[in-house]
PDB file of N, CA and C in Angstrom:
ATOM      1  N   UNK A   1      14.273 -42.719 -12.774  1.00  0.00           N
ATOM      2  CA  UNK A   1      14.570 -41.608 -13.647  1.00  0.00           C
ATOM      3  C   UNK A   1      15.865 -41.930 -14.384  1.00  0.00           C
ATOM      4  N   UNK A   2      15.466 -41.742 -15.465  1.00  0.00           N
ATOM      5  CA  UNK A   2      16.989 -42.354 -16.679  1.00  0.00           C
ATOM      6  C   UNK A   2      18.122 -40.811 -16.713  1.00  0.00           C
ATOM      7  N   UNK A   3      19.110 -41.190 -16.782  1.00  0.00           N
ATOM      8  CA  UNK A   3      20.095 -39.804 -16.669  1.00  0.00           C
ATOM      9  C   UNK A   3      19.802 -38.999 -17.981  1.00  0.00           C
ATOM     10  N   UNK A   4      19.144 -38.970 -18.745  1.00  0.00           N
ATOM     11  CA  UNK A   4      18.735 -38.208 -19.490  1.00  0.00           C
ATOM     12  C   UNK A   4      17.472 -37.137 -19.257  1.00  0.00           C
ATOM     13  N   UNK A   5      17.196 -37.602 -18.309  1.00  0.00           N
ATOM     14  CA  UNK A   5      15.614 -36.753 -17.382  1.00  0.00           C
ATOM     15  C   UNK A   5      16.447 -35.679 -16.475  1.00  0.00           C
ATOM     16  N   UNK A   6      15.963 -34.483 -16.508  1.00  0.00           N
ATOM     17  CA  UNK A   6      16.440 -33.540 -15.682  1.00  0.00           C
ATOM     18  C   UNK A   6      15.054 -33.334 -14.708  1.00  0.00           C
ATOM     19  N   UNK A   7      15.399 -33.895 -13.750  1.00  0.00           N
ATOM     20  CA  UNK A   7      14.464 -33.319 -12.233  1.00  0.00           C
ATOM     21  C   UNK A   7      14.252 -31.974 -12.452  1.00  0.00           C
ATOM     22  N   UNK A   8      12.842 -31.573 -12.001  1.00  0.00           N
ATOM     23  CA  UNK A   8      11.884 -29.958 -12.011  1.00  0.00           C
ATOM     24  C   UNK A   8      11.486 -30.123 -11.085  1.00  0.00           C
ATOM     25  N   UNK A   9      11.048 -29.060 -10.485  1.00  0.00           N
ATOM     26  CA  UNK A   9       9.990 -29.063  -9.552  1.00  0.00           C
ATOM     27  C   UNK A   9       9.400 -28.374  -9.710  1.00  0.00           C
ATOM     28  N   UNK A  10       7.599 -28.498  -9.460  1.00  0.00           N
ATOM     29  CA  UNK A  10       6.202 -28.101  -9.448  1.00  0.00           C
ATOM     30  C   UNK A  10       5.882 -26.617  -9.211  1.00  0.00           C
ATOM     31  N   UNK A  11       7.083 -26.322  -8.025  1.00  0.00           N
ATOM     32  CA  UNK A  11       6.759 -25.081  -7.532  1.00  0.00           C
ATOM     33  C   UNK A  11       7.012 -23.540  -8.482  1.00  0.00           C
ATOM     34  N   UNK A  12       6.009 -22.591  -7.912  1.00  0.00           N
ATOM     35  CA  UNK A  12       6.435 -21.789  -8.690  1.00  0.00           C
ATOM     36  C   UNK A  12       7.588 -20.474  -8.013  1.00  0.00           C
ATOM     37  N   UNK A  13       8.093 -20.342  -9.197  1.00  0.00           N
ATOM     38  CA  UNK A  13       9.745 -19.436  -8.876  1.00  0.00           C
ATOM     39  C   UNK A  13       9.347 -18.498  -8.083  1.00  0.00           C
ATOM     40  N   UNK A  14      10.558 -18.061  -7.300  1.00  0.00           N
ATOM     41  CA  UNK A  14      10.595 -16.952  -6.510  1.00  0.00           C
ATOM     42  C   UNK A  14       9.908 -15.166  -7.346  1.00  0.00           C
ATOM     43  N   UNK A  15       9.876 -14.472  -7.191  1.00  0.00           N
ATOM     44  CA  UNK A  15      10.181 -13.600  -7.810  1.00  0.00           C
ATOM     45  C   UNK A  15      11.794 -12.263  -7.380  1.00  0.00           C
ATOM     46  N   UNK A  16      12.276 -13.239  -6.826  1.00  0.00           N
ATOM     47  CA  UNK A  16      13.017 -12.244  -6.300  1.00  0.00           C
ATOM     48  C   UNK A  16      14.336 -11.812  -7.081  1.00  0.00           C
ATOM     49  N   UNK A  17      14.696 -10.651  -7.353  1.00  0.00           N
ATOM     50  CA  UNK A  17      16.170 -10.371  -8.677  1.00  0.00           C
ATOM     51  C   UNK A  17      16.867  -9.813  -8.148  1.00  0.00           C
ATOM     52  N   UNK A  18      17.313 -10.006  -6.398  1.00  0.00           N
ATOM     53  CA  UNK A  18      18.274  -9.918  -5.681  1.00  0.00           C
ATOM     54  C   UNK A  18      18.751  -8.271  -5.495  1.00  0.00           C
ATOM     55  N   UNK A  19      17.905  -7.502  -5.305  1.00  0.00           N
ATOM     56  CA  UNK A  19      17.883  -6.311  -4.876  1.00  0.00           C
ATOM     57  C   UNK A  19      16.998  -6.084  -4.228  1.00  0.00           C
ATOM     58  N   UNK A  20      18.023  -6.469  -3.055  1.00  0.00           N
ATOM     59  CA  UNK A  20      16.975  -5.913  -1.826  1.00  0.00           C
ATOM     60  C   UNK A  20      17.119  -5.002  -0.994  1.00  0.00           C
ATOM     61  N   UNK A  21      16.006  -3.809  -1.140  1.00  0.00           N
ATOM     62  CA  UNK A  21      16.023  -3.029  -0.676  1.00  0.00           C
ATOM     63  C   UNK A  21      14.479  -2.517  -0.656  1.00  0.00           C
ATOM     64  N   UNK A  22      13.940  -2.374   0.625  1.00  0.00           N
ATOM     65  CA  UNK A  22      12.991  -1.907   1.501  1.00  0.00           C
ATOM     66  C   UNK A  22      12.332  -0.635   1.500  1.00  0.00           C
ATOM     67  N   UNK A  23      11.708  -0.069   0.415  1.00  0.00           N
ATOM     68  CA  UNK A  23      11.173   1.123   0.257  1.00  0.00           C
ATOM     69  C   UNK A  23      10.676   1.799   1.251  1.00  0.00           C
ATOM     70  N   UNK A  24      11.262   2.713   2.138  1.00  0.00           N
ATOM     71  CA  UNK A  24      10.871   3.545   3.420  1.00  0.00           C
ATOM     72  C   UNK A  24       9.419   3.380   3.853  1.00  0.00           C
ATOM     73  N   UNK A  25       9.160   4.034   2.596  1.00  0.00           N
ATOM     74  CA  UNK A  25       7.336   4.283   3.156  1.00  0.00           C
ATOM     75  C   UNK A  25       6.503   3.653   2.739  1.00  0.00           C
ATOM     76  N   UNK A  26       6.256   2.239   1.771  1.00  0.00           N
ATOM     77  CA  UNK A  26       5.670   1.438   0.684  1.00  0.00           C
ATOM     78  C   UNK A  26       5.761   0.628   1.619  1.00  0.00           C
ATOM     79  N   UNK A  27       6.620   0.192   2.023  1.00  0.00           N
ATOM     80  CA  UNK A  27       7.364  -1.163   3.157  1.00  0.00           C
ATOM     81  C   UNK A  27       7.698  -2.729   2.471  1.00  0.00           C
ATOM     82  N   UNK A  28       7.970  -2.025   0.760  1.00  0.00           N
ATOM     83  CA  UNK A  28       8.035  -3.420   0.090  1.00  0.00           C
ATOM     84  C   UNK A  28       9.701  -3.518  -0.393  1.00  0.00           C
ATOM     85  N   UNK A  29      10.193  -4.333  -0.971  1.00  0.00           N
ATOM     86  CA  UNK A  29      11.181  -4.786  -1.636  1.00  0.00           C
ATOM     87  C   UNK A  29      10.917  -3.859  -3.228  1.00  0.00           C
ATOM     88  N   UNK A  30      11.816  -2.590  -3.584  1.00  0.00           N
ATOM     89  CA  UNK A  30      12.412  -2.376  -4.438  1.00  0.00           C
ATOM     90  C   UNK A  30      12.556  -3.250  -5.848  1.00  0.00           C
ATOM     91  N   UNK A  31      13.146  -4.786  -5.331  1.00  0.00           N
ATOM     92  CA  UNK A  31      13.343  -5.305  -6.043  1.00  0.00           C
ATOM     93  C   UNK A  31      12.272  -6.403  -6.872  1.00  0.00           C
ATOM     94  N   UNK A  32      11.706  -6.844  -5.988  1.00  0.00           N
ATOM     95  CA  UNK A  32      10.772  -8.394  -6.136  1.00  0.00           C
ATOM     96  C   UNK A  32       8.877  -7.183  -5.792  1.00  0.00           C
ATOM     97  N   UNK A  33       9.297  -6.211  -4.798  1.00  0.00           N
ATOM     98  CA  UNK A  33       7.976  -5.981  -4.691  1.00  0.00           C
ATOM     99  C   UNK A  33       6.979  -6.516  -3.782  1.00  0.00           C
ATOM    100  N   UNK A  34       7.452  -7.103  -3.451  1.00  0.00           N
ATOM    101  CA  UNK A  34       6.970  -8.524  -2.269  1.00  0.00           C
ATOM    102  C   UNK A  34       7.360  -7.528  -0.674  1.00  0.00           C
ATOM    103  N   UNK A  35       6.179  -7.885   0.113  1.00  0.00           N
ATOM    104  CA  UNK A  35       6.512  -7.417   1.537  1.00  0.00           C
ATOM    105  C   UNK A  35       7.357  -8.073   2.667  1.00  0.00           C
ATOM    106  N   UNK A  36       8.169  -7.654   3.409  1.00  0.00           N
ATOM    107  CA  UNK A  36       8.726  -8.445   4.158  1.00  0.00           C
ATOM    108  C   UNK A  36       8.334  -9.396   4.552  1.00  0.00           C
ATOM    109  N   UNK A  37       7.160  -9.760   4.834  1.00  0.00           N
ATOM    110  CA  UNK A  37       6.288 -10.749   5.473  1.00  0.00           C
ATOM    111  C   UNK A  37       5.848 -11.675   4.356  1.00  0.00           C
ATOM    112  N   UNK A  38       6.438 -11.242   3.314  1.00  0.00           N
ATOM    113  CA  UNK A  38       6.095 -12.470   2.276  1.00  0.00           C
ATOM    114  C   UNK A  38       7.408 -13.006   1.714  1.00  0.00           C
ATOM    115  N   UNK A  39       8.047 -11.987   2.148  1.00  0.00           N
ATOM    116  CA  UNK A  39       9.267 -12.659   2.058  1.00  0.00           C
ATOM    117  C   UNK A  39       9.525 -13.350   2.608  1.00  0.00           C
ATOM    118  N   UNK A  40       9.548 -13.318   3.686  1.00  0.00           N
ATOM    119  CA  UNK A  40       9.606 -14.257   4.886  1.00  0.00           C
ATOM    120  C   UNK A  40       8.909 -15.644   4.809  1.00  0.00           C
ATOM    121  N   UNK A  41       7.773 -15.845   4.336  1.00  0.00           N
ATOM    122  CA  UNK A  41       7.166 -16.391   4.289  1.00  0.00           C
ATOM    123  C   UNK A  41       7.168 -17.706   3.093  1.00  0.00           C
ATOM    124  N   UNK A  42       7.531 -16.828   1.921  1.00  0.00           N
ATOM    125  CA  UNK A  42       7.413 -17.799   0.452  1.00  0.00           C
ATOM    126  C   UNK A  42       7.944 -18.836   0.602  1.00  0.00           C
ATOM    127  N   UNK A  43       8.317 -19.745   1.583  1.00  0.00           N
ATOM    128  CA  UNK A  43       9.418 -21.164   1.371  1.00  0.00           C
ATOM    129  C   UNK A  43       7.971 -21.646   1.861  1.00  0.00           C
ATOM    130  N   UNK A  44       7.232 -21.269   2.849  1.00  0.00           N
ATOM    131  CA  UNK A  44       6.209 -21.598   3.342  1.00  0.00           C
ATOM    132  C   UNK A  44       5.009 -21.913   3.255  1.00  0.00           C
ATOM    133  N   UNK A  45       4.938 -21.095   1.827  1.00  0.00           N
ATOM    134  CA  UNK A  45       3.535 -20.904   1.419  1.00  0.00           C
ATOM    135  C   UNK A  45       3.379 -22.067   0.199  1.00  0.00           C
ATOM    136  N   UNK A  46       1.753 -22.245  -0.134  1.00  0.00           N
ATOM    137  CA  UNK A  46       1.174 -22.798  -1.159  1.00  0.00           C
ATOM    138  C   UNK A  46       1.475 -22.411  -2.573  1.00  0.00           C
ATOM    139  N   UNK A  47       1.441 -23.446  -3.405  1.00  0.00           N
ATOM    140  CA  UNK A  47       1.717 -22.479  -5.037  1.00  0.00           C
ATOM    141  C   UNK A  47       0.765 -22.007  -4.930  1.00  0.00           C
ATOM    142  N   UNK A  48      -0.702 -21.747  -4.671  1.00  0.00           N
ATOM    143  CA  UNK A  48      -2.081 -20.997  -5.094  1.00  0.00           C
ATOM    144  C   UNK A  48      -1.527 -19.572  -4.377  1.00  0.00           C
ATOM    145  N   UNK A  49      -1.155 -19.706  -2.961  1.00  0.00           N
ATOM    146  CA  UNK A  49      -0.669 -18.299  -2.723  1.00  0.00           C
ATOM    147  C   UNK A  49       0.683 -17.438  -2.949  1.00  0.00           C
ATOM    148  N   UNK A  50       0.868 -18.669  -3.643  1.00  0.00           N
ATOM    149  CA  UNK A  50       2.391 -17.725  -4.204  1.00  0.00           C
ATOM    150  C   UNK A  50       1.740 -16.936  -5.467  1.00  0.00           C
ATOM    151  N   UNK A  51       0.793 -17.815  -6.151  1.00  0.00           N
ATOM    152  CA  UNK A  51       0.280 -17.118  -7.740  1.00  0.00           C
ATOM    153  C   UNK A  51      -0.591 -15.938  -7.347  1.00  0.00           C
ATOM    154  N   UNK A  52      -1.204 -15.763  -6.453  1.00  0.00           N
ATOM    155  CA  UNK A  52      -2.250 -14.759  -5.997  1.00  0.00           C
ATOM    156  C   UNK A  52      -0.917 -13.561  -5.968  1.00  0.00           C
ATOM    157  N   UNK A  53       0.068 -13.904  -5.086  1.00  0.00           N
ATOM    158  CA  UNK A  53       0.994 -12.683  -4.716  1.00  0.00           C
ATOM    159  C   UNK A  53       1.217 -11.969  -6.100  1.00  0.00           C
ATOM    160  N   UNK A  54       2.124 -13.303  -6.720  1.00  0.00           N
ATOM    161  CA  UNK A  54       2.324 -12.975  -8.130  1.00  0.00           C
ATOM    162  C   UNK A  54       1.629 -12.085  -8.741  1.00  0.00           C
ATOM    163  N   UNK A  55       0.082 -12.569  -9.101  1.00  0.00           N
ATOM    164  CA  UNK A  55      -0.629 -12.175  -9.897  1.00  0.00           C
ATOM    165  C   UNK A  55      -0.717 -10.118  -9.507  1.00  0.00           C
ATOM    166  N   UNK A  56      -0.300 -10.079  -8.134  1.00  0.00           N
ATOM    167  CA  UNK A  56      -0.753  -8.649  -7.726  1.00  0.00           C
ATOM    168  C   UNK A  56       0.645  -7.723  -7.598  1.00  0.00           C
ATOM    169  N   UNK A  57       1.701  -8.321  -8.069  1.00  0.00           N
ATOM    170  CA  UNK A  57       3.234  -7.815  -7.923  1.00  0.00           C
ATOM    171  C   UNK A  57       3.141  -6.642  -9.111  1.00  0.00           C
ATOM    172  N   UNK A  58       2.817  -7.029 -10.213  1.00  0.00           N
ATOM    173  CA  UNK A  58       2.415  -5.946 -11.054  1.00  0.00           C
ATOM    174  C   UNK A  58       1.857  -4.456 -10.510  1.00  0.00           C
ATOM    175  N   UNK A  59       0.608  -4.132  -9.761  1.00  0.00           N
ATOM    176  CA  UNK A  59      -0.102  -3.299  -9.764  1.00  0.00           C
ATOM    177  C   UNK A  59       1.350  -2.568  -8.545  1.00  0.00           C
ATOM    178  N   UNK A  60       1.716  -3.439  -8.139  1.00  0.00           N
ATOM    179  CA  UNK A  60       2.778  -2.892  -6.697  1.00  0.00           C
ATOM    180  C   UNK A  60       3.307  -1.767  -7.216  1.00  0.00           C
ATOM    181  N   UNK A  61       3.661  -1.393  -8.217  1.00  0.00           N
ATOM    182  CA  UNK A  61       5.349  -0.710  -9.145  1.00  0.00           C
ATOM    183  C   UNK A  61       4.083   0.788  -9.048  1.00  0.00           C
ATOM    184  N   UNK A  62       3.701   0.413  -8.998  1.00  0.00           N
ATOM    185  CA  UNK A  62       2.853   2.669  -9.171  1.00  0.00           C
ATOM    186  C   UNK A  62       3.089   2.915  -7.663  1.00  0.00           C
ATOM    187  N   UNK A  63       3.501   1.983  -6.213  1.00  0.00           N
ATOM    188  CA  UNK A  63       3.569   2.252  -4.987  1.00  0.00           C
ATOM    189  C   UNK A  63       5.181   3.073  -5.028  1.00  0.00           C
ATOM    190  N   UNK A  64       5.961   3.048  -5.879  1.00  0.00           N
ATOM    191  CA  UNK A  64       7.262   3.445  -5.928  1.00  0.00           C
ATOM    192  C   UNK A  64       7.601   4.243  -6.851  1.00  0.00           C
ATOM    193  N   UNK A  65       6.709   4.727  -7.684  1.00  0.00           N
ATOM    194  CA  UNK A  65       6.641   5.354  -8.409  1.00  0.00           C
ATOM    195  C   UNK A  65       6.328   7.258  -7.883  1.00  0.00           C
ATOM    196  N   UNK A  66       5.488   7.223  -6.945  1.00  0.00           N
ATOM    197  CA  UNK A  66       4.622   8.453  -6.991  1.00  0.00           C
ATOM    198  C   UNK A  66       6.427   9.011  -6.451  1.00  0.00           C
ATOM    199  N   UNK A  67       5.711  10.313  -6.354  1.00  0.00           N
ATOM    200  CA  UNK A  67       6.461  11.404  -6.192  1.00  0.00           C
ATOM    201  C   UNK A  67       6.535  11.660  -4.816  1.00  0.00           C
ATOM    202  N   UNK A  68       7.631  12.381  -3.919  1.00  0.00           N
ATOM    203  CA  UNK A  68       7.525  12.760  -2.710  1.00  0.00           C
ATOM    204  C   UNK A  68       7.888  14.274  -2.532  1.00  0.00           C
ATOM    205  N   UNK A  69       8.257  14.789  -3.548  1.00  0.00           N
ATOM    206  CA  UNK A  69       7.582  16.087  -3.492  1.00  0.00           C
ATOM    207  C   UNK A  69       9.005  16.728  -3.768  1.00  0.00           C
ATOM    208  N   UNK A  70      10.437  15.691  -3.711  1.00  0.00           N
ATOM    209  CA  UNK A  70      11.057  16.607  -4.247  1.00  0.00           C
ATOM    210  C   UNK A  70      12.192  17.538  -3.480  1.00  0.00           C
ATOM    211  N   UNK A  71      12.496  19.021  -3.812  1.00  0.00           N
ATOM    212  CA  UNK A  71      12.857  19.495  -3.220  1.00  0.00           C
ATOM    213  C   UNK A  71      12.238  20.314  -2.428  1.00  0.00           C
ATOM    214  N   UNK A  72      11.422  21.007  -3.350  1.00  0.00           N
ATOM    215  CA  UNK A  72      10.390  21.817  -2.126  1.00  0.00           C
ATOM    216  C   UNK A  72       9.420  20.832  -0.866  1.00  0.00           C
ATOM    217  N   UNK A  73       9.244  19.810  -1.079  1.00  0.00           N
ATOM    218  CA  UNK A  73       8.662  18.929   0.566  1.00  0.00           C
ATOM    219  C   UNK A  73      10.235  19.190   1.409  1.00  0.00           C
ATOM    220  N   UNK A  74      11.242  18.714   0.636  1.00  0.00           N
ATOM    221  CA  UNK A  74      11.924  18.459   1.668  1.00  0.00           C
ATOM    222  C   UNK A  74      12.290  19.842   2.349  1.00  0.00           C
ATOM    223  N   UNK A  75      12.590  21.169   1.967  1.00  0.00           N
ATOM    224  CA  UNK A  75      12.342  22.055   2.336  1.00  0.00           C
ATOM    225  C   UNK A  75      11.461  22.658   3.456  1.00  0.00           C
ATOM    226  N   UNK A  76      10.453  22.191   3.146  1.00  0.00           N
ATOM    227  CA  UNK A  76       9.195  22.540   4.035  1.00  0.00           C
ATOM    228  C   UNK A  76       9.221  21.676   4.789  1.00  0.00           C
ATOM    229  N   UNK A  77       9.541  20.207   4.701  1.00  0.00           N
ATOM    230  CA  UNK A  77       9.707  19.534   5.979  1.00  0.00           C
ATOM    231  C   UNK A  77      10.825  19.911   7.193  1.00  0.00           C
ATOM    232  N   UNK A  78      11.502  19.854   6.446  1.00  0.00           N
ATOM    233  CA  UNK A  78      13.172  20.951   7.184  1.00  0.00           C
ATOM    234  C   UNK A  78      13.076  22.090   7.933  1.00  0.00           C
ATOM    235  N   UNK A  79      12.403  22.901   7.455  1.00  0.00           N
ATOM    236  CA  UNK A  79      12.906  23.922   7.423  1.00  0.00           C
ATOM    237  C   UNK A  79      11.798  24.349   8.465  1.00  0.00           C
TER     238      UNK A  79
END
């Protein structure tokens, strides 16, 4: 490799943007969307199953989205 070649590698990127934090009841990463167990996992895994994850990180974001009801649940849970 001539010093003008910058080394890459094959693999594909993390998705992770360093906010991590563990959505209570979803049980995913806030940030990346990814489950603990794939977190855990991604140094480990295949590019085919990193792209599968990938490909399904999208649909994840409506899991953090819904509503939990607010003030009146928490009320009624409380109270």
């Amino acid at each position: 490799m001539s010093k003008d070649q910058v080394w890459t590698r094959d693999e594909i990127e993390s998705p992770c943007v360093r906010v991590c934090v563990v959505h209570p009841e979803a049980r995913i990463c806030t940030g990346c969307l990814r489950s603990i167990d794939e977190i855990r996992d991604w140094s480990r895994m295949t590019p085919d199953q990193r792209r599968e994850i990938m490909a399904e990180l999208p649909d994840r974001g409506t899991m953090l989205r819904k509503r939990r009801g607010g003030r009146a649940a928490r009320l009624k849970r409380d109270g």
